[in-house]
Protein backbone atom coordinates (compact mmCIF):
# COMPACT_ATOMS: atom_id res chain seq x y z
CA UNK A 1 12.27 20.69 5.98
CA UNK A 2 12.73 22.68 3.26
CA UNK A 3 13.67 20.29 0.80
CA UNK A 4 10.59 17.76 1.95
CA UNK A 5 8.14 20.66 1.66
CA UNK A 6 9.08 21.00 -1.97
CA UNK A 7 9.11 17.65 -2.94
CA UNK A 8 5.30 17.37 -1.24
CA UNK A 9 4.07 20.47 -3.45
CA UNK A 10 6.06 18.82 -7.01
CA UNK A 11 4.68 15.36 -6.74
CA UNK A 12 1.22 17.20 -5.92
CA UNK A 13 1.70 19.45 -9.03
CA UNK A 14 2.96 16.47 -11.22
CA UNK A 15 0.33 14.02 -10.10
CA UNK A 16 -2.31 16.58 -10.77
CA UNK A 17 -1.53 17.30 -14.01
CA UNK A 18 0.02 14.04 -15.45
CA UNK A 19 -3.27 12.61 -14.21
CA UNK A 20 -5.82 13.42 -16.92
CA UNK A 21 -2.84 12.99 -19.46
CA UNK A 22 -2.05 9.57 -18.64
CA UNK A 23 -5.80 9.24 -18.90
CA UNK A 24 -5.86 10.51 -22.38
CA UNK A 25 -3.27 7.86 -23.41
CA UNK A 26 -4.67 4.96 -21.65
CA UNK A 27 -7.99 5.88 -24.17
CA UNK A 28 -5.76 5.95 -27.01
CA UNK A 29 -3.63 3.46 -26.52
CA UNK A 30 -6.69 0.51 -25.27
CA UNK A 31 -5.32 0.05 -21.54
CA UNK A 32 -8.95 0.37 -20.15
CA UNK A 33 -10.52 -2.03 -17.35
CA UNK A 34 -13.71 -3.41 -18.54
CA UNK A 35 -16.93 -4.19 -16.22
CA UNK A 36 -16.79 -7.60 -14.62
CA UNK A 37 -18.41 -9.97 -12.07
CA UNK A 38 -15.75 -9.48 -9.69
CA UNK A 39 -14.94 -6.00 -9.69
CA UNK A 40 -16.86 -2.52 -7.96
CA UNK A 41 -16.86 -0.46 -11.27
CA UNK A 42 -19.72 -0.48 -13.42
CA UNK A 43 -18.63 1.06 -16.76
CA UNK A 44 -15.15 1.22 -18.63
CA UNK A 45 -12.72 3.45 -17.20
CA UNK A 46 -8.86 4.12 -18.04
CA UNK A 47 -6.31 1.98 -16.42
CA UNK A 48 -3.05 3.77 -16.50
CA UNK A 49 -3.10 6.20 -13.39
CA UNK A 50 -0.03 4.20 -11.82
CA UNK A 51 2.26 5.68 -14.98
CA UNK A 52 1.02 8.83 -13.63
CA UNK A 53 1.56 8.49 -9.52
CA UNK A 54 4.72 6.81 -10.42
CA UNK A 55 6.45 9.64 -12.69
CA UNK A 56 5.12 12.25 -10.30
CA UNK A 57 6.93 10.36 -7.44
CA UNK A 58 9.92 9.14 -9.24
CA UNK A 59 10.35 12.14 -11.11
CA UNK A 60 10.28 14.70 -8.20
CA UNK A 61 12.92 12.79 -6.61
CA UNK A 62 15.51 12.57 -8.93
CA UNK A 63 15.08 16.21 -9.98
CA UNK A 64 14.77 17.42 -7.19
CA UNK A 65 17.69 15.75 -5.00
CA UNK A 66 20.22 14.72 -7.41
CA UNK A 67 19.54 18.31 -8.42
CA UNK A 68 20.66 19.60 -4.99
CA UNK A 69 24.17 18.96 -2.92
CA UNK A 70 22.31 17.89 -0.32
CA UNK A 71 22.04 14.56 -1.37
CA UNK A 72 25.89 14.08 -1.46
CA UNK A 73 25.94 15.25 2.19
CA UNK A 74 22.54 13.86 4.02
CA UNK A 75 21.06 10.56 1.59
CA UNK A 76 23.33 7.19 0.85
CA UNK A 77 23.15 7.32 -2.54
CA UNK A 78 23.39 3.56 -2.95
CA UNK A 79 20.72 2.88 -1.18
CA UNK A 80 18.35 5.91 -2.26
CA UNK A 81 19.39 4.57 -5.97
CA UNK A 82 18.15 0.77 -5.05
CA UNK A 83 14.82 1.83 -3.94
CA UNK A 84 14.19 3.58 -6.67
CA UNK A 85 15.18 0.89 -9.04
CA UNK A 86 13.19 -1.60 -7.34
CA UNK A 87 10.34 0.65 -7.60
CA UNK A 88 10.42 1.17 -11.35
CA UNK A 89 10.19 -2.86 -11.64
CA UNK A 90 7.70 -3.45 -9.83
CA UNK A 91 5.96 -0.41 -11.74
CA UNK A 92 6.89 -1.61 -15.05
CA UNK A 93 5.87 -5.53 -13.60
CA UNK A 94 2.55 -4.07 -12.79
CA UNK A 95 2.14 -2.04 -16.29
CA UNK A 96 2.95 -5.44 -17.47
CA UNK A 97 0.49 -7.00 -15.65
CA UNK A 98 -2.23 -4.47 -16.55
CA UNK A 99 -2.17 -5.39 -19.91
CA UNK A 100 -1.62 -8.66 -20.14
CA UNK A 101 -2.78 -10.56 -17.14
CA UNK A 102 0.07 -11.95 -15.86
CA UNK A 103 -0.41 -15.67 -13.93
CA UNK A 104 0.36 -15.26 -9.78
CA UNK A 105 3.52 -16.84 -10.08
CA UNK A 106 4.86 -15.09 -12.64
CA UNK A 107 3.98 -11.81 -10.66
CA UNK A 108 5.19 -13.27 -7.06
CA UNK A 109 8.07 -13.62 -8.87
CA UNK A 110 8.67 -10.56 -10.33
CA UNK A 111 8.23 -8.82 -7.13
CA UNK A 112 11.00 -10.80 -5.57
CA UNK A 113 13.53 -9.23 -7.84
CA UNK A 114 12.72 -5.46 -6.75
CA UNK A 115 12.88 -6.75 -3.09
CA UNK A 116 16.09 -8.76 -2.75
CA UNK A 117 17.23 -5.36 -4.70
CA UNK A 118 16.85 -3.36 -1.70
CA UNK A 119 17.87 -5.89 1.15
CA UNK A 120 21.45 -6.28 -0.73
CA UNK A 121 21.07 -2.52 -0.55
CA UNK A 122 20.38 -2.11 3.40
CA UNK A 123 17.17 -1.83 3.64
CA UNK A 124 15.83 -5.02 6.15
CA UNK A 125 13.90 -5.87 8.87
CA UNK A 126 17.14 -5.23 11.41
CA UNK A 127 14.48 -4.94 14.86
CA UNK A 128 13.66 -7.85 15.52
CA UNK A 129 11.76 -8.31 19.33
CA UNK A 130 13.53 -11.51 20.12
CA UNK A 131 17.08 -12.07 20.70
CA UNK A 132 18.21 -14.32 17.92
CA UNK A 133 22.06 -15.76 17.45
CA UNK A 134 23.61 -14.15 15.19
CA UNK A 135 24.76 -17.31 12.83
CA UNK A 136 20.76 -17.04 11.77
CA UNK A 137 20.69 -13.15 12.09
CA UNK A 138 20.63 -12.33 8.64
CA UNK A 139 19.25 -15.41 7.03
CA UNK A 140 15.77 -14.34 9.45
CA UNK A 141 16.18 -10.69 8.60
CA UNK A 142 16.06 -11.72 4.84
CA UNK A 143 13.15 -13.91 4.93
CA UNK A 144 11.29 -11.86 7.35
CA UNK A 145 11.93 -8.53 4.53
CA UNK A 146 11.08 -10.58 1.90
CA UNK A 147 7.76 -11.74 3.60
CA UNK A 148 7.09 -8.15 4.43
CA UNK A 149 7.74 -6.62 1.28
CA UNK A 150 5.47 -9.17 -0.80
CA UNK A 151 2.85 -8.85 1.60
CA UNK A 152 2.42 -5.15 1.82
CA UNK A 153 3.05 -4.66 -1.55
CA UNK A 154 0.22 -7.26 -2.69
CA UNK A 155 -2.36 -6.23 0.65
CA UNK A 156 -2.23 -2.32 -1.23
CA UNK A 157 -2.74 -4.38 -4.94
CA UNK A 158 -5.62 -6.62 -3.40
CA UNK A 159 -6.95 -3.23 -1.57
CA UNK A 160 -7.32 -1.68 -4.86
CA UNK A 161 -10.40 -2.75 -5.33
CA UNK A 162 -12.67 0.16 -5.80
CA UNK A 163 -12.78 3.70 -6.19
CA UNK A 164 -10.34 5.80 -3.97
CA UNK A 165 -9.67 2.90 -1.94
CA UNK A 166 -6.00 2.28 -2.58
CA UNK A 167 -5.09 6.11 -2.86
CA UNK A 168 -6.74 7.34 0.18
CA UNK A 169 -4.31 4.22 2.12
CA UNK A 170 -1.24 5.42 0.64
CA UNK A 171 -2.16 9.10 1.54
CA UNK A 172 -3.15 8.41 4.90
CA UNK A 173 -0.33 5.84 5.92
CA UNK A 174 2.53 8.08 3.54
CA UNK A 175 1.44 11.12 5.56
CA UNK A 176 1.57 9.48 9.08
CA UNK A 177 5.32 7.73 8.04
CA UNK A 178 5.56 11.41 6.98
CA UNK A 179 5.00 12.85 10.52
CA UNK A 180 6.98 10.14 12.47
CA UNK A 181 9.81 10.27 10.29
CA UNK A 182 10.38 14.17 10.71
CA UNK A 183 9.64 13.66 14.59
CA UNK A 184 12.77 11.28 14.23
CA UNK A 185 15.05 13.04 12.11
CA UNK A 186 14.85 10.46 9.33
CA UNK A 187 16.22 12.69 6.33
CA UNK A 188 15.59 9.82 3.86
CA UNK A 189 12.22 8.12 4.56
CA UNK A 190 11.19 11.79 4.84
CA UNK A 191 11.74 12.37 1.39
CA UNK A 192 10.13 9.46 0.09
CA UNK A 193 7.08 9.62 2.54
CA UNK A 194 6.74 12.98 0.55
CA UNK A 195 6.74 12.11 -2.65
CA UNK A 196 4.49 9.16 -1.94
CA UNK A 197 2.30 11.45 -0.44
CA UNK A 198 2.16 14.27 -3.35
CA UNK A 199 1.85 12.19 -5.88
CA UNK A 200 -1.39 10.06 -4.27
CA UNK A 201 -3.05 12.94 -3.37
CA UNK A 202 -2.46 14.50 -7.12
CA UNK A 203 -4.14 11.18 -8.58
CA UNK A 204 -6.85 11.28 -5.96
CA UNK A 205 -8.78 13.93 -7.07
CA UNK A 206 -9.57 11.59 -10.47
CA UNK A 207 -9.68 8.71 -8.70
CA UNK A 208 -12.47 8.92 -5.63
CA UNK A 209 -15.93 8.61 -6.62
CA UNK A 210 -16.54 12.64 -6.99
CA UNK A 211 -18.91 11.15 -8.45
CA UNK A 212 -17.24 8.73 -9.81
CA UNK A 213 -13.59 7.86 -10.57
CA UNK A 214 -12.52 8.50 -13.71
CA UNK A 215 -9.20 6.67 -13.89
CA UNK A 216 -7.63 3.29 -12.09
CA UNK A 217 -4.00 3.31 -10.78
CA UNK A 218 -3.74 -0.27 -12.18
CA UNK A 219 -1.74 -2.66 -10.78
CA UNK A 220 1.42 -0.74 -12.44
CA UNK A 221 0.48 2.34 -9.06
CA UNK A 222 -0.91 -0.33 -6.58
CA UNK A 223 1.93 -2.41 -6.69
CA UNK A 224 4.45 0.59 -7.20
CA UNK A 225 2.59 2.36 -3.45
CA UNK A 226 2.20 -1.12 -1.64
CA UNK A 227 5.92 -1.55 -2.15
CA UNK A 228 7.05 2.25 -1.09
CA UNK A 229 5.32 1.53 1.48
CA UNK A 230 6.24 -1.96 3.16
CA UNK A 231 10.30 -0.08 2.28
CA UNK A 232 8.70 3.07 4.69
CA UNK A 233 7.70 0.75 7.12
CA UNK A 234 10.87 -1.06 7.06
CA UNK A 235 13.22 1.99 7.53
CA UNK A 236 11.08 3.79 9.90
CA UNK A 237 13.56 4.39 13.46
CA UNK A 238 12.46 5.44 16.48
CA UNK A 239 15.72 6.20 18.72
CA UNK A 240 13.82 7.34 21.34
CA UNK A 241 12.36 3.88 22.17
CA UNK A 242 13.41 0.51 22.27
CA UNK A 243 12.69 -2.13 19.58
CA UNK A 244 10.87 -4.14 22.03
CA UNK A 245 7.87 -1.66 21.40
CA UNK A 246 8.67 0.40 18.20
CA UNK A 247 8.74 -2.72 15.26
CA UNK A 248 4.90 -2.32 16.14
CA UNK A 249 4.83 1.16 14.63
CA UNK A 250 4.58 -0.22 11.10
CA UNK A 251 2.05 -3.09 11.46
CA UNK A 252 -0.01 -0.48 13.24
CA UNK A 253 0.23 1.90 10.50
CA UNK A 254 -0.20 -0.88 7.81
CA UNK A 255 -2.91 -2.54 10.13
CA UNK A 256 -5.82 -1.93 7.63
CA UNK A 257 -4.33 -3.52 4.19
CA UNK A 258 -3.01 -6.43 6.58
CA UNK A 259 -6.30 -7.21 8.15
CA UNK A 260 -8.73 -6.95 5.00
CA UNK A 261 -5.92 -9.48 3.05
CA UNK A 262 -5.59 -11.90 6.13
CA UNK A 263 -9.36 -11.37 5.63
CA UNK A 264 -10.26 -12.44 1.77
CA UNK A 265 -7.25 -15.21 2.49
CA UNK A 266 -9.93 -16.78 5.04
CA UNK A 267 -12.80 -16.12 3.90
CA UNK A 268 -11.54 -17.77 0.08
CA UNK A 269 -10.02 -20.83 2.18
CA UNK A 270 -13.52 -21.42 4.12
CA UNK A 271 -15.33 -21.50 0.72
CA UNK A 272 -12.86 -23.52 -1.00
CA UNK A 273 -11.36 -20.30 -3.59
CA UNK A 274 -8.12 -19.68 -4.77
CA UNK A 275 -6.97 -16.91 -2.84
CA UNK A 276 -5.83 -15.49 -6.14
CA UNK A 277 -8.95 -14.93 -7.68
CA UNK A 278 -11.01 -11.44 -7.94
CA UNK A 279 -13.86 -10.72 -5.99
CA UNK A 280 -16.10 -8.56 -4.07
CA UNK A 281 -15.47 -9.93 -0.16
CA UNK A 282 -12.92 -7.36 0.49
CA UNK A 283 -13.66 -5.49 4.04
CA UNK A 284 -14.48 -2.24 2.08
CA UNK A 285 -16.67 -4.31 -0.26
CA UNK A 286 -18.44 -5.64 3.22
CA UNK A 287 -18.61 -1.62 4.51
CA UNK A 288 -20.56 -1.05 1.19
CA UNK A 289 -22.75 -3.60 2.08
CA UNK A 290 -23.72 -2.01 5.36
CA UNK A 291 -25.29 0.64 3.74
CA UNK A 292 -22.62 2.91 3.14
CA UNK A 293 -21.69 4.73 -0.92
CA UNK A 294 -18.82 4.86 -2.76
CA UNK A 295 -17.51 8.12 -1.20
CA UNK A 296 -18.05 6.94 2.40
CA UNK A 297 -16.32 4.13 2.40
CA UNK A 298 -13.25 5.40 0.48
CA UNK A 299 -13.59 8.46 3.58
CA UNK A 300 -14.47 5.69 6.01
CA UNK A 301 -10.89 4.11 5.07
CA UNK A 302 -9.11 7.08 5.57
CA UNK A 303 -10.28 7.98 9.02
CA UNK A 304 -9.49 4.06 10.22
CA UNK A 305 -5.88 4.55 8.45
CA UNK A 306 -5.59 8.43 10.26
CA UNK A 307 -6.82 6.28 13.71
CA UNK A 308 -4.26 3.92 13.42
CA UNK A 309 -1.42 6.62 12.44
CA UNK A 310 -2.55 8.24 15.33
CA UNK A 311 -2.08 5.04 17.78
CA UNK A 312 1.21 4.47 15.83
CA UNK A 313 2.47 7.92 17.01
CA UNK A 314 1.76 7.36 20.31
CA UNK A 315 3.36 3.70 20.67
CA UNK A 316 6.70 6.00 19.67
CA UNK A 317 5.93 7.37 23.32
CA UNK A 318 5.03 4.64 24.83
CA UNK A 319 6.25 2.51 27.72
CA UNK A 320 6.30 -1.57 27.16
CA UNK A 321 3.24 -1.72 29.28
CA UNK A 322 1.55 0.75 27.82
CA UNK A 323 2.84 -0.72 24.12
CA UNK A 324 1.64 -4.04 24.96
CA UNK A 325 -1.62 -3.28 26.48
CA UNK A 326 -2.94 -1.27 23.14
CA UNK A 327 -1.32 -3.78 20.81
CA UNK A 328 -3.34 -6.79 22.71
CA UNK A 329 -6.61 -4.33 22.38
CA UNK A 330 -5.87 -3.79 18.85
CA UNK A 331 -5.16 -7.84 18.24
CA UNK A 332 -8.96 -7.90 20.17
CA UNK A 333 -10.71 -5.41 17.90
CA UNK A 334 -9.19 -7.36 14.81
CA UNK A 335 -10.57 -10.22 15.93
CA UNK A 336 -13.69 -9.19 16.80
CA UNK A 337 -13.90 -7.51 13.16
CA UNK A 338 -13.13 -11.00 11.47
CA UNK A 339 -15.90 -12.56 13.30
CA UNK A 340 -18.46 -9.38 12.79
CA UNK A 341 -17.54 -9.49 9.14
CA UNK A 342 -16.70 -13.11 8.11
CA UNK A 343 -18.12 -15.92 11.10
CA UNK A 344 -21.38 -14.69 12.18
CA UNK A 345 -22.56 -12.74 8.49
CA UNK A 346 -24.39 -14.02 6.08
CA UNK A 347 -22.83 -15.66 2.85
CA UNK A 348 -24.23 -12.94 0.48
CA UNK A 349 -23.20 -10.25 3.08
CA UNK A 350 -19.24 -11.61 2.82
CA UNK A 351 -19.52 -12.82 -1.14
CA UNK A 352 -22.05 -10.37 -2.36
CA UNK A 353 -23.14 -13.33 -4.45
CA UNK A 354 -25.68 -16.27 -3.60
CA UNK A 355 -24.01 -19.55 -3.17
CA UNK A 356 -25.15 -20.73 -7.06
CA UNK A 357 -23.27 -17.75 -8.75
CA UNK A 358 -20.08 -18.08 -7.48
CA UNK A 359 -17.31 -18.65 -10.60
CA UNK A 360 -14.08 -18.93 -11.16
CA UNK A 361 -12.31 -15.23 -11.95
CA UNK A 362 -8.77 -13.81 -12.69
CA UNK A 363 -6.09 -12.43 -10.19
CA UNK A 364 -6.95 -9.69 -8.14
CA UNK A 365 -6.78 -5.94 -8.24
CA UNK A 366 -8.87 -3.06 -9.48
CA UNK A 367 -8.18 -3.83 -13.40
């Protein structure tokens, strides 16, 4: 507990203060997002606060643990060593990407490399709630990683799509893998909940509209989060409870970036859009719409994240009746949502636009 508290406070400290100097170099060096037709942000603002959450993270770690002999006795180092390698390629694929606008492709690409990293590694989708023989066993735990991996990774890029939005997720989810991870004894996605945690809530401060963000995480920390997080939700174990009811615990805790992405992809295909083009029909882009500021939605985010963590805890408990029954209510709500904010509104209330001024824009994510 000891060593988790310390990485929290580190990643905090580095985040905080690697912040504003990552800022400073994004001025000098040109990596700023510009004002466009697609995007929340109204003025020019540095893009380069992923370098920043990912050296607080990534740095904490390996001072901190391959600092300490605990790490020879507790961690596999293999596998501790393969997430973090993954991670710094899909960092530096999203750094990439910041600056020079990489095509989809290229970028689903990219992100397969970092992902079939980790599976060779151990870390897969090994509860599976059907019994499947075990001559396909692995070939549907692969595809079923990979297909988690690229989807959370890209739901946290596509949810990056104003101010505090993407942060306050990975604070709110890190912190609830955080909670059920030390509940369960899980020495290992303890640590990296932690450091996931620090270092979001170290860029947060310059990144929530207080009153307005003064820095973007860039696809380099959206991409670099989204995939810590789909490994968290991968490698989360519940012994107490069987995997009939606890491979819910992720999707529960990931619930939010799934829905609003599941969300644009409709929404796009009903109007005849590439799902891989920017816009402004995002579910927090529809909260803004109802009324609500900058600051209240990003807050609004993080109590429907801290909801759902709490729901996730208590599916850990739960019996399969119990399990099922909130699942199916949750599956309800969700699709009531989707209806609310996509069937019955308006087509400026889900576009923001008016039918004429819809164009053609590049690939998602805040910059």
């Amino acid at each position: 507990m000891i060593i988790i508290m310390l990485i929290f406070t580190t990643a905090l400290f580095f985040g905080s203060v690697g912040t504003p100097l990552a800022r400073k170099l994004a001025i000098k060096s040109g990596f700023i997002a510009l004002p466009k037709a697609d995007r929340a942000h109204e003025e020019p603002t540095a893009l380069m606060g992923g370098l920043a959450i990912y050296g607080a993270a990534i740095f904490t770690l390996l001072v901190i643990l391959l600092g300490s002999p605990l790490i020879r006795n507790v961690y596999r180092i293999s596998e501790f060593a393969s997430i973090i390698i993954a991670a710094s390629l899909i960092a530096a694929l999203g750094l990439w990407d910041d600056r020079r606008a990489l095509p989809p492709w290229a970028k689903l690409v990219g992100q397969l490399i970092p992902a079939v990293i980790v599976f060779m590694a151990g870390v897969r989708v090994s509860s599976l709630p059907l019994p499947i023989p075990d001559m396909w066993k692995t070939s549907l735990q692969f595809v079923i990683t990979l297909a988690w991996i690229l989807y959370i990774t890209n739901a946290i890029n596509f949810l990056d799509n104003a101010d505090g939005i993407a942060v306050m997720t990975s604070t709110t989810t890190s912190a609830i893998f955080l909670l059920i991870a030390i509940l369960n004894g899980q020495q290992l996605v303890s640590i990296l909940a932690a450091a996931v945690l620090g270092a979001s809530l170290g860029f947060a401060r310059y990144n929530l509209p207080l009153p307005k963000s003064t820095i973007f995480m860039g696809d380099s920390g959206s991409l670099f989060l989204g995939f810590l997080l789909a490994v968290l939700g991968i490698k989360i174990r519940i012994p107490g409870n069987v995997p009939e009811i606890t491979w819910m615990v992720p999707i529960i805790v990931l619930a939010l970036p799934i829905f609003d992405t599941a969300l644009v992809y409709i929404s796009r295909k009903r109007r005849h859009q590439s799902f891989f083009m920017g816009g402004v029909d995002h579910s927090t882009h529809r909260l803004s719409r109802y009324g609500l500021d900058k600051l209240s939605v990003a807050l609004a985010v993080g109590l429907i994240n801290g909801a759902l963590g709490l729901i996730a805890i208590f599916i850990t408990q739960a019996s399969s009746s119990e399990a099922y029954v909130v699942a199916m209510s949750l599956v309800g709500i969700a699709f009531y949502a989707l209806w609310r904010l996509e069937f019955k509104a308006s087509f400026w209330f889900r576009t923001g636009k008016e039918p004429a001024q819809l164009t053609p824009v590049r690939i998602e994510g805040q910059g």
